[in-house]
PDB file of N, CA and C in Angstrom:
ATOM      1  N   UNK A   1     -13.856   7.840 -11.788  1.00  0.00           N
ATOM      2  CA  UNK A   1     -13.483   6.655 -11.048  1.00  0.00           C
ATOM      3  C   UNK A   1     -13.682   5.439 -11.943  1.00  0.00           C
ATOM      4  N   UNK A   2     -12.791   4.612 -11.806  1.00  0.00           N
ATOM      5  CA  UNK A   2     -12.717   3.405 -12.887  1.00  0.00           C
ATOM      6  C   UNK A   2     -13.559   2.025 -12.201  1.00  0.00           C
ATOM      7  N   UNK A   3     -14.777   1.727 -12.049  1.00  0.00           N
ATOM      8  CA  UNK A   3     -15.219   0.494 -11.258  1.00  0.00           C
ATOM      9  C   UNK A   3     -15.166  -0.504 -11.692  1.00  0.00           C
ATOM     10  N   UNK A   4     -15.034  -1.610 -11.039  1.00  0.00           N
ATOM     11  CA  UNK A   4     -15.350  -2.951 -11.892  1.00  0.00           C
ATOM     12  C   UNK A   4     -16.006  -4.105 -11.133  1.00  0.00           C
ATOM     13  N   UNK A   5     -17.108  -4.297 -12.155  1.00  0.00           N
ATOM     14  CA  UNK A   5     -18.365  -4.866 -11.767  1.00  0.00           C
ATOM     15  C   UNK A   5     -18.349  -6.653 -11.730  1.00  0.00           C
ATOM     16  N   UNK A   6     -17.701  -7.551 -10.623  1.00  0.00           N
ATOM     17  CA  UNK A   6     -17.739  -8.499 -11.154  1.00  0.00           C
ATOM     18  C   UNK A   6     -18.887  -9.303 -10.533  1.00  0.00           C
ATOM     19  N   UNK A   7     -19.003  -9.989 -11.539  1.00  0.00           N
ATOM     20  CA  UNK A   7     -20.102 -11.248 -11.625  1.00  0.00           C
ATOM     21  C   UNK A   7     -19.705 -12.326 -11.518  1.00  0.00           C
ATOM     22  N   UNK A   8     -20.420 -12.844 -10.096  1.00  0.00           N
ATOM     23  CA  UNK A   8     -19.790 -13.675  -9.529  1.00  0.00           C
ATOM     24  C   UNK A   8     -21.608 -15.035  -9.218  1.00  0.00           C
ATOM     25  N   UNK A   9     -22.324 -14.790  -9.251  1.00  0.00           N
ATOM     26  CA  UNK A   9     -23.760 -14.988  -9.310  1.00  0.00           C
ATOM     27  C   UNK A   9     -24.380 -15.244  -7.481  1.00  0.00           C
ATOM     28  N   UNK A  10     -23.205 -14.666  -6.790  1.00  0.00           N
ATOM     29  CA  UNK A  10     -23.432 -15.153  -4.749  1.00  0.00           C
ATOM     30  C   UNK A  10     -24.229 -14.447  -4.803  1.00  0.00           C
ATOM     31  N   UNK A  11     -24.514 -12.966  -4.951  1.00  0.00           N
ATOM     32  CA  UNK A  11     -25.706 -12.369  -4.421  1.00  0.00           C
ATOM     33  C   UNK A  11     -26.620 -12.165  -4.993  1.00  0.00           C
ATOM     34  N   UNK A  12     -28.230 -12.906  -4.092  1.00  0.00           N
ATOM     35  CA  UNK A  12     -29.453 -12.791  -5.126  1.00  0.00           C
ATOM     36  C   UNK A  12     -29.952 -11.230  -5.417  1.00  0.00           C
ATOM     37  N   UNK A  13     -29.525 -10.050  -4.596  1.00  0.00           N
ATOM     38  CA  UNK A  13     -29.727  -8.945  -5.069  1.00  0.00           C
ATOM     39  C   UNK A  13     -28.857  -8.122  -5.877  1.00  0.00           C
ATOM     40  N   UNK A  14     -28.588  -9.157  -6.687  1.00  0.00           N
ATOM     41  CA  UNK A  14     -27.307  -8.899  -7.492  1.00  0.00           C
ATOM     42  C   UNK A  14     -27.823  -7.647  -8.724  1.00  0.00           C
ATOM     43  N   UNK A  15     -29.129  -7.925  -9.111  1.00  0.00           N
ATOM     44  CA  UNK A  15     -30.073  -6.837 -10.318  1.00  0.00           C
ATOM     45  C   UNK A  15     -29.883  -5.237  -9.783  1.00  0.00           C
ATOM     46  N   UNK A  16     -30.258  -5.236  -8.733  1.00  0.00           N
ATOM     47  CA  UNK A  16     -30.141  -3.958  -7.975  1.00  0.00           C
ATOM     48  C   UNK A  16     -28.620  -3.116  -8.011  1.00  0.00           C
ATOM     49  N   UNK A  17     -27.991  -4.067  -7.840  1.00  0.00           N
ATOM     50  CA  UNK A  17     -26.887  -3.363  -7.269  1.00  0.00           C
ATOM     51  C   UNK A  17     -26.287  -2.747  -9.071  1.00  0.00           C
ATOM     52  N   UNK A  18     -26.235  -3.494 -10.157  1.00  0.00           N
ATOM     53  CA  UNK A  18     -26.126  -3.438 -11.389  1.00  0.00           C
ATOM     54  C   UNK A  18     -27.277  -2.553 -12.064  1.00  0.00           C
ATOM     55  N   UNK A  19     -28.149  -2.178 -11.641  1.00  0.00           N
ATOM     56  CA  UNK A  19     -28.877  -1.321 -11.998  1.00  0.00           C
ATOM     57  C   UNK A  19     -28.399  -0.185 -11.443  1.00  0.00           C
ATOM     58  N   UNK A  20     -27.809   0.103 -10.515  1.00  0.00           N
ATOM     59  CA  UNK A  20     -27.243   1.126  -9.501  1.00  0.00           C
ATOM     60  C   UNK A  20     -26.127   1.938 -10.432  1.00  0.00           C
ATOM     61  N   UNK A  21     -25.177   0.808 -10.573  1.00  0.00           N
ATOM     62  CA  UNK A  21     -23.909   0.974 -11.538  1.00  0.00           C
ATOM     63  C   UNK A  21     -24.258   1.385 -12.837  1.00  0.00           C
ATOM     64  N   UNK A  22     -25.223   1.029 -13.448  1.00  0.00           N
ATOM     65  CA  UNK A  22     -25.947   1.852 -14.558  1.00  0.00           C
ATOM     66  C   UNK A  22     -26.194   3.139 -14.908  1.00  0.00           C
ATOM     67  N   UNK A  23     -26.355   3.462 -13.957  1.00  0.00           N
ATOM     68  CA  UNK A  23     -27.030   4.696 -13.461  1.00  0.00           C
ATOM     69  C   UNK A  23     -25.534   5.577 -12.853  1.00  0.00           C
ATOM     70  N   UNK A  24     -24.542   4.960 -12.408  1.00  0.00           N
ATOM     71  CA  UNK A  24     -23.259   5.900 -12.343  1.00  0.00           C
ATOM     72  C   UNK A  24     -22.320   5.895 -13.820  1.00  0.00           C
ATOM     73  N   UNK A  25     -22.475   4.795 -14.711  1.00  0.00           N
ATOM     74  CA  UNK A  25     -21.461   4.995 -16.224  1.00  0.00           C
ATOM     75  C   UNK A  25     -21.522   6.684 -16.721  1.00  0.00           C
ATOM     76  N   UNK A  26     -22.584   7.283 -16.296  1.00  0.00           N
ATOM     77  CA  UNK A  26     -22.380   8.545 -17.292  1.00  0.00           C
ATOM     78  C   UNK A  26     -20.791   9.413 -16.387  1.00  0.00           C
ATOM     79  N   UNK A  27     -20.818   8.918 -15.133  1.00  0.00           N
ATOM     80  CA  UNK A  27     -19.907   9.972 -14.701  1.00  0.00           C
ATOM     81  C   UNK A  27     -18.879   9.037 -13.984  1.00  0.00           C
ATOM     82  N   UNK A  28     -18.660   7.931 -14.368  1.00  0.00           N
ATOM     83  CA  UNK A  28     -18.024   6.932 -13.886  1.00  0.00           C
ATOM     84  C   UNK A  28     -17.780   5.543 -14.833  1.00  0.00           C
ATOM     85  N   UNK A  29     -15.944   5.242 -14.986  1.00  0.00           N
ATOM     86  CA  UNK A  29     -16.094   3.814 -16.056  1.00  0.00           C
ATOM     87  C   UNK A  29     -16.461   2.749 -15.331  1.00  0.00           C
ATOM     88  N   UNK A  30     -17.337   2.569 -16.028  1.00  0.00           N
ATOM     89  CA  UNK A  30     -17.778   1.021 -15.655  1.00  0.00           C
ATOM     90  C   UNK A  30     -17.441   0.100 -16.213  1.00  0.00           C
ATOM     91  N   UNK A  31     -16.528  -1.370 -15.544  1.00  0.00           N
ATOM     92  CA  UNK A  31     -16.388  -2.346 -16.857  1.00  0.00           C
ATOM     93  C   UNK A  31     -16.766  -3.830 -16.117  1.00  0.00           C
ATOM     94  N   UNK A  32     -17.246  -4.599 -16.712  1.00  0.00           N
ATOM     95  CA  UNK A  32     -17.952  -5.595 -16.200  1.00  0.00           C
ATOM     96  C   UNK A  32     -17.371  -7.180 -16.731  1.00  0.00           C
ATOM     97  N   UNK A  33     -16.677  -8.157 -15.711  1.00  0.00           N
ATOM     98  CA  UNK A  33     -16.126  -9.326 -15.961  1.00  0.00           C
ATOM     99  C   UNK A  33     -17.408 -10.368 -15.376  1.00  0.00           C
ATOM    100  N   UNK A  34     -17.070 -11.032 -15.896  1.00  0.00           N
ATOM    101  CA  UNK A  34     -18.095 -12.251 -15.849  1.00  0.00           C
ATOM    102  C   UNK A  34     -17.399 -13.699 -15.161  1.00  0.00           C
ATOM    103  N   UNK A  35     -17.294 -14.138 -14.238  1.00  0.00           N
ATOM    104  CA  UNK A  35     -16.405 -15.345 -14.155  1.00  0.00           C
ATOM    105  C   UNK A  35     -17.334 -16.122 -13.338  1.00  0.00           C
ATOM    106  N   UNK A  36     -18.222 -16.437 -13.774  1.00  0.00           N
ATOM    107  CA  UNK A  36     -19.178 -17.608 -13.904  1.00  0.00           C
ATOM    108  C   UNK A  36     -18.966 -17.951 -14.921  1.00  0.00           C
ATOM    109  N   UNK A  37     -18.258 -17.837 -15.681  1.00  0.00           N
ATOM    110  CA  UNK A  37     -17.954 -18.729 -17.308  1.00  0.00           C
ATOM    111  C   UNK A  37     -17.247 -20.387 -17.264  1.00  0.00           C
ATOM    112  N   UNK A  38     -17.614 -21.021 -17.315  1.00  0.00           N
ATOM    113  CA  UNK A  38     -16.985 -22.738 -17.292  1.00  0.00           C
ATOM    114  C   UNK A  38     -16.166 -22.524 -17.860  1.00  0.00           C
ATOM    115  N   UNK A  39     -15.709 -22.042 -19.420  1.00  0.00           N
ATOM    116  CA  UNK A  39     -14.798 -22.060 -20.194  1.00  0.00           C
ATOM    117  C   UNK A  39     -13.515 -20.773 -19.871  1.00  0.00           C
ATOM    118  N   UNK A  40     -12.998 -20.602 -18.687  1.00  0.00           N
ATOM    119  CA  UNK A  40     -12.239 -19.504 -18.495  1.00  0.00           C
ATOM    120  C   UNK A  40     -10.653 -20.307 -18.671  1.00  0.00           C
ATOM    121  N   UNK A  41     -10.057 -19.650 -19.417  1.00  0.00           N
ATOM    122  CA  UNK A  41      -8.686 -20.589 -19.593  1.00  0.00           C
ATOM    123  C   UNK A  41      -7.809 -19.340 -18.297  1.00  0.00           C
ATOM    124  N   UNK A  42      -6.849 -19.955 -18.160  1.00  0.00           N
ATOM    125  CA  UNK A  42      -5.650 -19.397 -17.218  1.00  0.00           C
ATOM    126  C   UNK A  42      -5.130 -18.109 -17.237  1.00  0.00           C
ATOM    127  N   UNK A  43      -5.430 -17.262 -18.458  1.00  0.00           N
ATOM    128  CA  UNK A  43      -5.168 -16.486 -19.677  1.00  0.00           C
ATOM    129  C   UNK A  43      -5.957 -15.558 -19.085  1.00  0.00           C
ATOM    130  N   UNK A  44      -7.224 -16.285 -19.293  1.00  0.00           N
ATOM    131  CA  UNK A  44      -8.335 -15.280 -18.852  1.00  0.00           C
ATOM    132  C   UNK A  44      -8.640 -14.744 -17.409  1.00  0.00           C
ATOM    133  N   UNK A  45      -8.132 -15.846 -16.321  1.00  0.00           N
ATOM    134  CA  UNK A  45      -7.996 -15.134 -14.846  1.00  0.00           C
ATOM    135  C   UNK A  45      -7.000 -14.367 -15.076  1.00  0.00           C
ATOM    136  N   UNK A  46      -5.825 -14.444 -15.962  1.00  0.00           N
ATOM    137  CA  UNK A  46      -5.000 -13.466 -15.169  1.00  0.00           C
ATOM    138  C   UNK A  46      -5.389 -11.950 -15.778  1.00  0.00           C
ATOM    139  N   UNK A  47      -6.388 -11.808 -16.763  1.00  0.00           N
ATOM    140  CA  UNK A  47      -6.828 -10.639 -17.066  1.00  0.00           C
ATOM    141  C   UNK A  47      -8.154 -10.129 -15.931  1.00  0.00           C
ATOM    142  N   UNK A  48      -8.643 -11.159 -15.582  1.00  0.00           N
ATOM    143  CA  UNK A  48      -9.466 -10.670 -14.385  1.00  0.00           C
ATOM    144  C   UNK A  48      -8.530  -9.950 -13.279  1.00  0.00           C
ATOM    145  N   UNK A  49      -7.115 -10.819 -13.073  1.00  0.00           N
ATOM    146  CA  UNK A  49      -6.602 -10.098 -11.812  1.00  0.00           C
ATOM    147  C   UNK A  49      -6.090  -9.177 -12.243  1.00  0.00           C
ATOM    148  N   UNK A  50      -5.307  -8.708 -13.611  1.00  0.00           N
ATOM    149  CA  UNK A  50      -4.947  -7.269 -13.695  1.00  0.00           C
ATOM    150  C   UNK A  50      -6.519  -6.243 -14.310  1.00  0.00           C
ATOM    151  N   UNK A  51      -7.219  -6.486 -14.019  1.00  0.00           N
ATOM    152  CA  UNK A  51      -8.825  -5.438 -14.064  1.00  0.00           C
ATOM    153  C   UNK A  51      -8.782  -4.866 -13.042  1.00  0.00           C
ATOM    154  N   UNK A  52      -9.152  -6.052 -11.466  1.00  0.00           N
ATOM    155  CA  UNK A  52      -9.169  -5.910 -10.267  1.00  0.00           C
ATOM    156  C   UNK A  52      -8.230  -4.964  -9.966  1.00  0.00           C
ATOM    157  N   UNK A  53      -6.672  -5.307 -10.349  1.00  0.00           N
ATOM    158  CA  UNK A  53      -6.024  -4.596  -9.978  1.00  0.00           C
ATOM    159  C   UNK A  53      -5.598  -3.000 -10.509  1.00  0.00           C
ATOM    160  N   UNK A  54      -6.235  -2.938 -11.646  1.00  0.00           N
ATOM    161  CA  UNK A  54      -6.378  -1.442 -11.841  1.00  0.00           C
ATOM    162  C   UNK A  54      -7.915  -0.783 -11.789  1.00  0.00           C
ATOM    163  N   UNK A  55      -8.554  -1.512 -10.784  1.00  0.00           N
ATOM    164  CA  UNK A  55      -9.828  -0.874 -10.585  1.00  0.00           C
ATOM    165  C   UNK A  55      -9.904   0.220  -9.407  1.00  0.00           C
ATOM    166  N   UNK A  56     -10.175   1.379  -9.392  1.00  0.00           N
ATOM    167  CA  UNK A  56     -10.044   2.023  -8.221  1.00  0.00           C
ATOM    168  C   UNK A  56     -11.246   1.410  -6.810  1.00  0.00           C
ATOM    169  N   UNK A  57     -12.631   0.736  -7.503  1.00  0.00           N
ATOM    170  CA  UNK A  57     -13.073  -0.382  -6.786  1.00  0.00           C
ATOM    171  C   UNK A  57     -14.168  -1.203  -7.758  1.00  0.00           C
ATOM    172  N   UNK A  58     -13.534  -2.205  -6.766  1.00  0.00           N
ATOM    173  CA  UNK A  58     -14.648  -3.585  -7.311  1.00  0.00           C
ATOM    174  C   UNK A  58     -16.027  -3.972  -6.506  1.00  0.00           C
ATOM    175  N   UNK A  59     -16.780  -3.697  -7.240  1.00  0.00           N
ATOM    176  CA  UNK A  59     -18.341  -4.263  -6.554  1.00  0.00           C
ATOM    177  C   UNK A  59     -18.703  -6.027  -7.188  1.00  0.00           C
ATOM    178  N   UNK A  60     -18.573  -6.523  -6.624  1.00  0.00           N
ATOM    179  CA  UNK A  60     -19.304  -7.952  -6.414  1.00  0.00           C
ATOM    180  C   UNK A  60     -20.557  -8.536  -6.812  1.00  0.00           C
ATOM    181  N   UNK A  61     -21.195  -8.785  -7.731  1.00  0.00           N
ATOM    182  CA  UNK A  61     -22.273  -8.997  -7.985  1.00  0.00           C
ATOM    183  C   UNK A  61     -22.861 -10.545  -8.219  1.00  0.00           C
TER     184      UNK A  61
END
């Protein structure tokens, strides 16, 4: 299963849940976007939305 882990900084039990996902990479891709970044050009959302969109699911972090 292809997940994708985004970081978003809303949830304070955000460590947990990313420690969780850690612990599934051996039998599961994990790939992790960051968009708390100030410097995200236009370029760069639209690679966030085609991630999302080939993620079989996205967890929220």
């Amino acid at each position: 299963m292809h997940i994708l882990q985004l970081n978003t900084g809303l949830f304070p039990d955000a460590q947990t849940v990313i420690a969780a996902l850690r612990q599934a990479t051996p039998a599961h891709r994990v790939d992790v976007v960051d968009i708390r970044r100030p410097d995200l050009q236009q370029s760069d959302w639209d690679g966030v939305i085609a991630a999302i969109l080939a993620a079989d699911l996205v967890v929220s972090t």
